[in-house]
C-alpha atoms as a PDB file:
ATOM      1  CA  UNK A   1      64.817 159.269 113.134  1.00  0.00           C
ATOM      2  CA  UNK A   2      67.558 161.010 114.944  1.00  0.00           C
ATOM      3  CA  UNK A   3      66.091 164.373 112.645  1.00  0.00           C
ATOM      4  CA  UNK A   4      62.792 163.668 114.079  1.00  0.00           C
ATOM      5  CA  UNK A   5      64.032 162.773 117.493  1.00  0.00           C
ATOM      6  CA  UNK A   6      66.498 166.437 117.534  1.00  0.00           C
ATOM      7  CA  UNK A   7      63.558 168.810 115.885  1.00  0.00           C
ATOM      8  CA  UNK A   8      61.454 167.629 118.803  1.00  0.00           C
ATOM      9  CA  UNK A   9      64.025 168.176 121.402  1.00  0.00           C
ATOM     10  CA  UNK A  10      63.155 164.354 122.567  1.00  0.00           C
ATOM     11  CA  UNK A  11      66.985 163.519 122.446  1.00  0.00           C
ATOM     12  CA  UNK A  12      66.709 165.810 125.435  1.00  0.00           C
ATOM     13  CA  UNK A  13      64.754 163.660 127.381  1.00  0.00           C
ATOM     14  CA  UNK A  14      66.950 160.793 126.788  1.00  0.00           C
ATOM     15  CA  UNK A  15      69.823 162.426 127.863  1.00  0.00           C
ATOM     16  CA  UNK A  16      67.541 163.459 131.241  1.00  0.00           C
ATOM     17  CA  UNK A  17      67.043 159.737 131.568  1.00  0.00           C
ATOM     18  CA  UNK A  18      70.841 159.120 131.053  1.00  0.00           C
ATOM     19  CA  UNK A  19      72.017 161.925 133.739  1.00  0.00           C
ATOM     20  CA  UNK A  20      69.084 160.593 136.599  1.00  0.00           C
ATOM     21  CA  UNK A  21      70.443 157.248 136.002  1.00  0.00           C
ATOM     22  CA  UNK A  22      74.315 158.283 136.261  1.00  0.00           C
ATOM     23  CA  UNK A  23      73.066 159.885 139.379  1.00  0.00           C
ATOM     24  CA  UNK A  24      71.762 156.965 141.018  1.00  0.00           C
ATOM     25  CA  UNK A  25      74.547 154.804 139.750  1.00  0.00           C
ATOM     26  CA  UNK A  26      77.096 157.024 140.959  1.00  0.00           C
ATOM     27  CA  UNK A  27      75.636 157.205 144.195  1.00  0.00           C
ATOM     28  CA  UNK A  28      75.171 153.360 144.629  1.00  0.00           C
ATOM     29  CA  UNK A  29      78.811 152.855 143.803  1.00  0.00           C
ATOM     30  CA  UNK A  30      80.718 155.122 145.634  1.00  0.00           C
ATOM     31  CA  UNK A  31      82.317 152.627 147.771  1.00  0.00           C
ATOM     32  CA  UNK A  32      83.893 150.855 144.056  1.00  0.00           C
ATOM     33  CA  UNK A  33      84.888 154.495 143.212  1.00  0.00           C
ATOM     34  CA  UNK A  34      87.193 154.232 146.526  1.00  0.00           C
ATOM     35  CA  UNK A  35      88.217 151.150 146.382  1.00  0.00           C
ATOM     36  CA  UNK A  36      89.706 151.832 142.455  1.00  0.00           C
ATOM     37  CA  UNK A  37      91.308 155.582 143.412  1.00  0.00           C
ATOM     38  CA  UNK A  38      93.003 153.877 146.786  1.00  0.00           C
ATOM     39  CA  UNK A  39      94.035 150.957 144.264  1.00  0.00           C
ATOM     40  CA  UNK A  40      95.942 153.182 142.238  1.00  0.00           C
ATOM     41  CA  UNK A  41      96.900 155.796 144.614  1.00  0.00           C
ATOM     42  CA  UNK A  42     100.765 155.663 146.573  1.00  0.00           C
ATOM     43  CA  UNK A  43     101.300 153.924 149.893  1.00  0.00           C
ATOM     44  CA  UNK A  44     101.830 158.077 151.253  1.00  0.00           C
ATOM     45  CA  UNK A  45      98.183 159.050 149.966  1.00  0.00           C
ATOM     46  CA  UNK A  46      96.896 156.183 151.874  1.00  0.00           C
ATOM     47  CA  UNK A  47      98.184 156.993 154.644  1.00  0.00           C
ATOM     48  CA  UNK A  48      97.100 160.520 155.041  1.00  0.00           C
ATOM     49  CA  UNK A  49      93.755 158.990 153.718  1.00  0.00           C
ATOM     50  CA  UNK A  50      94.008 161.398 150.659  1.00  0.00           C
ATOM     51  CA  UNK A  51      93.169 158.971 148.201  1.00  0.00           C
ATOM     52  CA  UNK A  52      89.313 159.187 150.034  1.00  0.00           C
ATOM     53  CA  UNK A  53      89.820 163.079 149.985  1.00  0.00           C
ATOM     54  CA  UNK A  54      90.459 162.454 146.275  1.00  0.00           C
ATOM     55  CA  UNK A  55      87.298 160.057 145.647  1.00  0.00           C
ATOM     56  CA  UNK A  56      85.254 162.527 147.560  1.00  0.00           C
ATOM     57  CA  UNK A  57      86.260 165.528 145.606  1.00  0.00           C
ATOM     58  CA  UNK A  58      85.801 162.983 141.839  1.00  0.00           C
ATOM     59  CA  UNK A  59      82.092 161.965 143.002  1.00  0.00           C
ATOM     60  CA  UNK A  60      80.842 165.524 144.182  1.00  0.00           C
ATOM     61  CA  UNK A  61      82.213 166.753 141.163  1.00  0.00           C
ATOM     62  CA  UNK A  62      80.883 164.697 138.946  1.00  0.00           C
ATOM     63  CA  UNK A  63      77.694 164.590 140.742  1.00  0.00           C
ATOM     64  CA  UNK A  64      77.625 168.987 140.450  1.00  0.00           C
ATOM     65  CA  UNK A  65      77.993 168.288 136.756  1.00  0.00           C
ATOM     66  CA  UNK A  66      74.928 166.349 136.614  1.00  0.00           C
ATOM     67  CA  UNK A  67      72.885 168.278 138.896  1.00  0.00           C
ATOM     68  CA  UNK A  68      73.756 171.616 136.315  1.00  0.00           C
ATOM     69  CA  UNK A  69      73.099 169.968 133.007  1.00  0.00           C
ATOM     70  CA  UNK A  70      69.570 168.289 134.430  1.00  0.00           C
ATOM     71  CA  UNK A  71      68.779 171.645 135.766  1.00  0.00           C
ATOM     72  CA  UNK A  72      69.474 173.916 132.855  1.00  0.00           C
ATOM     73  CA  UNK A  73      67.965 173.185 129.600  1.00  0.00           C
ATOM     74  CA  UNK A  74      70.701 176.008 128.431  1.00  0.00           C
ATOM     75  CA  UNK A  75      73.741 174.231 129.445  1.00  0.00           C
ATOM     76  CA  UNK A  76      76.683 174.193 127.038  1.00  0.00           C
ATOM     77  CA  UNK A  77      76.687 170.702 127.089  1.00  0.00           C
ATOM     78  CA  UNK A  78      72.961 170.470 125.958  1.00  0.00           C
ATOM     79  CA  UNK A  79      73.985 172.478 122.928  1.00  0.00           C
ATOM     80  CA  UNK A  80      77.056 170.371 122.229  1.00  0.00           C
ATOM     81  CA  UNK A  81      74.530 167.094 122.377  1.00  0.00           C
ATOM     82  CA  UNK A  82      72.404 168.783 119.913  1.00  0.00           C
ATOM     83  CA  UNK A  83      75.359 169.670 117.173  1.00  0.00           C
ATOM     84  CA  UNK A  84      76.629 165.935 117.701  1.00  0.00           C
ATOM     85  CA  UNK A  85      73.124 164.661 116.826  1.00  0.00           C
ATOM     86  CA  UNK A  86      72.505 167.050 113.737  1.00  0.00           C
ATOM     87  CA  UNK A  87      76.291 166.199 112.899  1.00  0.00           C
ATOM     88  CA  UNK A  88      75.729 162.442 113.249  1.00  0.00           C
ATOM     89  CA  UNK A  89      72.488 162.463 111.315  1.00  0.00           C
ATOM     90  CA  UNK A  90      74.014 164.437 108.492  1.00  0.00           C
ATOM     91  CA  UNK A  91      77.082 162.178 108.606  1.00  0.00           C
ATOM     92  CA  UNK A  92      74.783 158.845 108.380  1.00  0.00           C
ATOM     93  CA  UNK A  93      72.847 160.111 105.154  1.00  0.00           C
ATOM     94  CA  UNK A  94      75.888 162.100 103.058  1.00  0.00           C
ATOM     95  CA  UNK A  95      78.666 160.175 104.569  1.00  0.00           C
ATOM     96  CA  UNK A  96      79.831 156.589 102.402  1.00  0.00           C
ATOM     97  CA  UNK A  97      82.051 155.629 104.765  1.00  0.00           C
ATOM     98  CA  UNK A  98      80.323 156.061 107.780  1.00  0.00           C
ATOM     99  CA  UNK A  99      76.931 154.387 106.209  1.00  0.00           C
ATOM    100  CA  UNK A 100      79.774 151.530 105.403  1.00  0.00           C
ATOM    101  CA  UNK A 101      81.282 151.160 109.181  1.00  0.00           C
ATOM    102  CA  UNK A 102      77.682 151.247 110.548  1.00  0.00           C
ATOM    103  CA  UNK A 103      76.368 148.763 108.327  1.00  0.00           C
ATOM    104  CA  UNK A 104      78.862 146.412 109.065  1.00  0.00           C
ATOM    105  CA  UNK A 105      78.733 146.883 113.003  1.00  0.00           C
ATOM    106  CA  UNK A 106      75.004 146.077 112.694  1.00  0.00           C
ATOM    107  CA  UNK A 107      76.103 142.789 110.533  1.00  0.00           C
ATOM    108  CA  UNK A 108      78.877 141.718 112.874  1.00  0.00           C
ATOM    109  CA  UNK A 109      76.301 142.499 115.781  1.00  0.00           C
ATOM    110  CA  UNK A 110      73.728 140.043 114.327  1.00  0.00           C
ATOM    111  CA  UNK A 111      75.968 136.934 113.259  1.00  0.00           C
ATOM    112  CA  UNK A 112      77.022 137.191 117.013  1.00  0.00           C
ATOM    113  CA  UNK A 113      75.587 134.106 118.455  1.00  0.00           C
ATOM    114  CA  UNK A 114      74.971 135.466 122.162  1.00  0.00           C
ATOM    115  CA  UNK A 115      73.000 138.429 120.518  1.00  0.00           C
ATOM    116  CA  UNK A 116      70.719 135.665 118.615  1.00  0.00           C
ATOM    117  CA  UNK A 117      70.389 133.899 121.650  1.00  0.00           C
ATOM    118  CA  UNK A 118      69.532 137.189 123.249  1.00  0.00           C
ATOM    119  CA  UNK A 119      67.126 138.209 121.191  1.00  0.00           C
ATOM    120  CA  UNK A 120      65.690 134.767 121.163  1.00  0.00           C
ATOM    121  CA  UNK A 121      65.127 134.837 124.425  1.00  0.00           C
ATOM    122  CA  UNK A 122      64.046 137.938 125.190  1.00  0.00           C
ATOM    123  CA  UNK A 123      61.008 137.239 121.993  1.00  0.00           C
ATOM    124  CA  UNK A 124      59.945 134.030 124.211  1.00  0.00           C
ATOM    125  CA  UNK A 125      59.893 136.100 127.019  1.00  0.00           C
ATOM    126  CA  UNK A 126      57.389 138.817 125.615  1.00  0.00           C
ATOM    127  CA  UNK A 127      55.691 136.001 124.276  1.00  0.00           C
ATOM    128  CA  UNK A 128      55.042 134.649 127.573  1.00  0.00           C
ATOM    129  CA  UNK A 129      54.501 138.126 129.085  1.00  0.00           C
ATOM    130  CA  UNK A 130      51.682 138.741 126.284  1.00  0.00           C
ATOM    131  CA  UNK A 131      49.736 135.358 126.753  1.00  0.00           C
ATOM    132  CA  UNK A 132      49.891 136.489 130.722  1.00  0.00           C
ATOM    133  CA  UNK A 133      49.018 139.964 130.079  1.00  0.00           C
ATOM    134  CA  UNK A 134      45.911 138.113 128.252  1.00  0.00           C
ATOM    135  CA  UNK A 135      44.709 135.706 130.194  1.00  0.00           C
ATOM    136  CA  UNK A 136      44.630 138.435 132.709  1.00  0.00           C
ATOM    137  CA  UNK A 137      41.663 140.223 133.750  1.00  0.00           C
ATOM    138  CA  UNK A 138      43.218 143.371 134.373  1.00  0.00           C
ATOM    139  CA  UNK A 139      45.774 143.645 132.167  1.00  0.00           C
ATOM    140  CA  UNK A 140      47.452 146.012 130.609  1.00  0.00           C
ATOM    141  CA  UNK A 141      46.969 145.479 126.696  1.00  0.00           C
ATOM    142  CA  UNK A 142      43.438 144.894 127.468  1.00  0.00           C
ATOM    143  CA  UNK A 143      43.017 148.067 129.368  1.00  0.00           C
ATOM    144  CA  UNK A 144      45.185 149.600 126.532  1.00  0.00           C
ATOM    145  CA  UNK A 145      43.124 148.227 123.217  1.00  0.00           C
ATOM    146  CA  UNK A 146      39.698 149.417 125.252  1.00  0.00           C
ATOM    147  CA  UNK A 147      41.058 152.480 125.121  1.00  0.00           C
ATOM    148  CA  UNK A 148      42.445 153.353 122.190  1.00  0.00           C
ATOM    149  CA  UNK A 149      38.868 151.629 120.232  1.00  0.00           C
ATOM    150  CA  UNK A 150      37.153 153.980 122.717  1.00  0.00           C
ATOM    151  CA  UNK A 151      39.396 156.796 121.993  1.00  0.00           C
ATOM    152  CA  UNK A 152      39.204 156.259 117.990  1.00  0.00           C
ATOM    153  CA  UNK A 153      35.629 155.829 117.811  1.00  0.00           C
ATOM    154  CA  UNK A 154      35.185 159.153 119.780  1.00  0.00           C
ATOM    155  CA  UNK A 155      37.418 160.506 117.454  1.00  0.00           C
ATOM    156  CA  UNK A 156      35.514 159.373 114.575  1.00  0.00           C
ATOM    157  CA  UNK A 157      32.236 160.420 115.867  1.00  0.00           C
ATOM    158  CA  UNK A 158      33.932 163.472 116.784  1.00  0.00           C
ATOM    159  CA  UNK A 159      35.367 164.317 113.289  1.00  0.00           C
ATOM    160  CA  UNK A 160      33.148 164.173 109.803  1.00  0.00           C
ATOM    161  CA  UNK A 161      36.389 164.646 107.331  1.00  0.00           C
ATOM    162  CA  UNK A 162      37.934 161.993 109.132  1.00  0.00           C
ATOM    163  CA  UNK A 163      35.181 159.784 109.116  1.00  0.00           C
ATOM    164  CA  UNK A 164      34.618 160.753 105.725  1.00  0.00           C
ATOM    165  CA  UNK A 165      38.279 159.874 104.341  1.00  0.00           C
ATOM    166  CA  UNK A 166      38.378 156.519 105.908  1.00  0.00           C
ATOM    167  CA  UNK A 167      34.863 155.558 104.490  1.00  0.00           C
ATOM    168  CA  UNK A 168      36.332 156.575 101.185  1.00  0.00           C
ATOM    169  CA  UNK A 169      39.374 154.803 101.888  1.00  0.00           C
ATOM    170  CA  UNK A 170      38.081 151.531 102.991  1.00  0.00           C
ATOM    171  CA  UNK A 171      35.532 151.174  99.637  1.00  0.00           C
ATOM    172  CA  UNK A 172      38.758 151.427  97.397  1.00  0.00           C
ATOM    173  CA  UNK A 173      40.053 148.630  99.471  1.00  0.00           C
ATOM    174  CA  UNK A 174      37.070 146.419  99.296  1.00  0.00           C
ATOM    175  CA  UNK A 175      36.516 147.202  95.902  1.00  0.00           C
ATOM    176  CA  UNK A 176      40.269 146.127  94.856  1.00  0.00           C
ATOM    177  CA  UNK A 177      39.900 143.036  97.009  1.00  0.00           C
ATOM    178  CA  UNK A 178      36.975 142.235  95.406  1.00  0.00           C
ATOM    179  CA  UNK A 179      38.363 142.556  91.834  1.00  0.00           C
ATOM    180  CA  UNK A 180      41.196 140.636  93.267  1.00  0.00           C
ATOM    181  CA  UNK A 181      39.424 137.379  95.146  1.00  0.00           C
ATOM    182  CA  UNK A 182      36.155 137.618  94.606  1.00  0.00           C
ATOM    183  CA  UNK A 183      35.453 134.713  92.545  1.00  0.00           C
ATOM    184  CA  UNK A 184      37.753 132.797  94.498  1.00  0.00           C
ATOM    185  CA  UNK A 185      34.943 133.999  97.399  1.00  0.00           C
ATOM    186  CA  UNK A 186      32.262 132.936  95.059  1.00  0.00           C
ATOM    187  CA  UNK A 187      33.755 130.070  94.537  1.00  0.00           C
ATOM    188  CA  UNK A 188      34.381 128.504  98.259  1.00  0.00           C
ATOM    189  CA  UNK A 189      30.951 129.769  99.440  1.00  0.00           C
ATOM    190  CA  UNK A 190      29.422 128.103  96.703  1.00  0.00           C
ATOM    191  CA  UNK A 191      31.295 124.803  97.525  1.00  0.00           C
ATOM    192  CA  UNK A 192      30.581 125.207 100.912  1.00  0.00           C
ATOM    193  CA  UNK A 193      26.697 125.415 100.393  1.00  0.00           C
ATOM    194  CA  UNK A 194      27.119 122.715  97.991  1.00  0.00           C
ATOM    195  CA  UNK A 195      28.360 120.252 100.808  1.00  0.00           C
ATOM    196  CA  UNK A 196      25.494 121.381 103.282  1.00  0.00           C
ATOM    197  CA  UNK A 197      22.632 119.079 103.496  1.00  0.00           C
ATOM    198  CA  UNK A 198      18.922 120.048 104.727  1.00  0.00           C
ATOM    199  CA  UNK A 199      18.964 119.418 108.017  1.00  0.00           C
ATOM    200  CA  UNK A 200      22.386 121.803 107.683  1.00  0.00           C
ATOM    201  CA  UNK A 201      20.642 124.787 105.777  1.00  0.00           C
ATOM    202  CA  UNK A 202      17.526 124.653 107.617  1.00  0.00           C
ATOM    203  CA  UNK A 203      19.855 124.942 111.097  1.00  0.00           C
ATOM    204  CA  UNK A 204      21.259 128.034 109.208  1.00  0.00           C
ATOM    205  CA  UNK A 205      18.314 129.213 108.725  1.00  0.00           C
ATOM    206  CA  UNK A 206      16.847 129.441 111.310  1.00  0.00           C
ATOM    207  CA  UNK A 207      19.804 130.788 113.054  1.00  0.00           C
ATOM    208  CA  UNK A 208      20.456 133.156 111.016  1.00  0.00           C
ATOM    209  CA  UNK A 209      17.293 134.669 109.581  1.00  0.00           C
ATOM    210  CA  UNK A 210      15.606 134.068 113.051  1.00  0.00           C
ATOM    211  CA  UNK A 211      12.104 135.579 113.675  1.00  0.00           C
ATOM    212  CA  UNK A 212      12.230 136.870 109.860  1.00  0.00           C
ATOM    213  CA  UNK A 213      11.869 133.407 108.960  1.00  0.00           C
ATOM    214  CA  UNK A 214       8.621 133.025 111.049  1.00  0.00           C
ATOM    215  CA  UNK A 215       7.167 135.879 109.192  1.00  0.00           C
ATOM    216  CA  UNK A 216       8.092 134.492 105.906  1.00  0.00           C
ATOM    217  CA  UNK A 217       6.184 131.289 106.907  1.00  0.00           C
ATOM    218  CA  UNK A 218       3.368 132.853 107.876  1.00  0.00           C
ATOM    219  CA  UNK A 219       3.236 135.538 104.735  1.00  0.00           C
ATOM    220  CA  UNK A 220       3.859 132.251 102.649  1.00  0.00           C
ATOM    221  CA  UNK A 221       0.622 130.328 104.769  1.00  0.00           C
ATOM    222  CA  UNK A 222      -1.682 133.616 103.577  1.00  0.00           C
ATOM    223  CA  UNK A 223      -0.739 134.451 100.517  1.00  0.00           C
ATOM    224  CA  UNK A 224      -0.762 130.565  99.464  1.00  0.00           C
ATOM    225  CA  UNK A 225      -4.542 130.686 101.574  1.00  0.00           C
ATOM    226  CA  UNK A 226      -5.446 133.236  99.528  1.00  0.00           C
ATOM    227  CA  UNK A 227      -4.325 132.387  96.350  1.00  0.00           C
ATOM    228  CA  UNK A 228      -6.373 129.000  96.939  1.00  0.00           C
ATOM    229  CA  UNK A 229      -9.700 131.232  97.333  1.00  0.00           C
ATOM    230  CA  UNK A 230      -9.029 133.204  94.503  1.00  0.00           C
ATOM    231  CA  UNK A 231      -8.584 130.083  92.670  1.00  0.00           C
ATOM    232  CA  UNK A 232     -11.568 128.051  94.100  1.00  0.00           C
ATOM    233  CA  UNK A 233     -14.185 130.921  94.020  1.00  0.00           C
ATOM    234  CA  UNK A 234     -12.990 130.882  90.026  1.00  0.00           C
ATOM    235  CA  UNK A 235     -14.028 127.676  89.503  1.00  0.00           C
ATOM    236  CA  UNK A 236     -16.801 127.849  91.059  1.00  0.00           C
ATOM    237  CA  UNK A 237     -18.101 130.641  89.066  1.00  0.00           C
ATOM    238  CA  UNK A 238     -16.517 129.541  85.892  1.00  0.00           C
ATOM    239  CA  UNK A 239     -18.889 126.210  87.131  1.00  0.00           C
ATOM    240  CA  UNK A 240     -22.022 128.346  87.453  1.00  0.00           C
ATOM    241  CA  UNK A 241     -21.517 129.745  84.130  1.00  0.00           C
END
């Protein structure tokens, strides 16, 4: 992932996101910034007011090194990002040890109890933000799932070979899953039908087959009609003979 994530430069964006957020988090602290320089800072430098001279000069600095590595996609310290990520990636595949020390901060994260009760409660929260997203007439997921199916059927209108390999695709699966559980198919439907009675597969019927079951009627009145003629005008000739 972090391969993927450095060939495509997207680690990049992250660390945009990281530096607009320091930005805004620097500037909605300053006042804790002061208060922790003139905490440490001699009774002298307090009373020249220094120590706020010294905050001042921390925050605009640190602020001018965020403004130059947002702004320049050149910036040494872009480039240093990218050789920690290849480094790290590299390190996680080749290096034992590392794999080791990773592995067992993901274990010791997960018998925490306050991460299972945060991750409990943060998977009855989406829960609840799903069912509301739902029930909702203009929600998201809805909006979302109309239009991907809109976007994929375009696409498969849109491309034959496509359409083509998932045609192909989805006969090997029916096929297998009919090798695989098609007699135990065959098997309820026939129980099922066996239960019906026939006031039950007449209502099927006739929802089901609909009109085509009034033309089956009515080709089964004529032909049985006609069959009747044939068969009377027979005997009446073979009577005449």
């Amino acid at each position: 992932m972090l391969e993927a994530l450095a060939e495509q430069g997207r680690h990049q964006v992250i660390l945009d996101a990281l530096l607009t957020q320091g930005y805004h988090l620097l500037e909605e602290n300053k006042d804790l910034v002061h208060e922790k320089i003139r905490g440490r800072s001699g009774w002298l430098m307090r009373f020249v007011s220094a120590d706020k001279k010294v905050a001042d000069t921390v925050i605009n600095a640190v602020n001018d090194l965020l403004y130059e590595v947002a702004s320049d996609p050149r910036h040494p310290l872009r480039t240093q990002l990218n050789e920690i990520v290849s480094k790290f990636a590299d390190d996680l595949r080749d290096d034992p040890e590392l794999q080791a020390r990773v592995g067992g901060w993901i274990k010791e994260a997960a018998a925490h109890p306050s991460v299972g009760q945060a991750v409990e409660a943060g998977w009855s929260e989406f829960k609840a933000a799903l069912r509301r997203d739902c029930a909702s007439p203009n929600g998201r997921l809805r909006s979302w799932l109309e239009g991907a199916l809109i976007n994929l059927g375009a696409g498969l209108l849109r491309e034959p070979s496509v359409r083509n390999a998932l045609n192909a695709r989805l006969r090997s699966l029916l096929a297998e899953l009919a090798d695989r559980h098609g007699e135990d198919v065959a098997r309820l439907v026939s129980e099922t039908i066996r239960r019906w009675d026939s006031a039950t597969v007449v209502e099927k019927l006739e929802s089901n087959v609909g009109r085509d079951l009034q033309y089956i009627r009515l080709n089964g009145t004529v032909i049985g009609g006609l069959v009747g003629l044939v068969l009377h005008a027979a005997a009446e000739i073979a009577r005449a003979a």
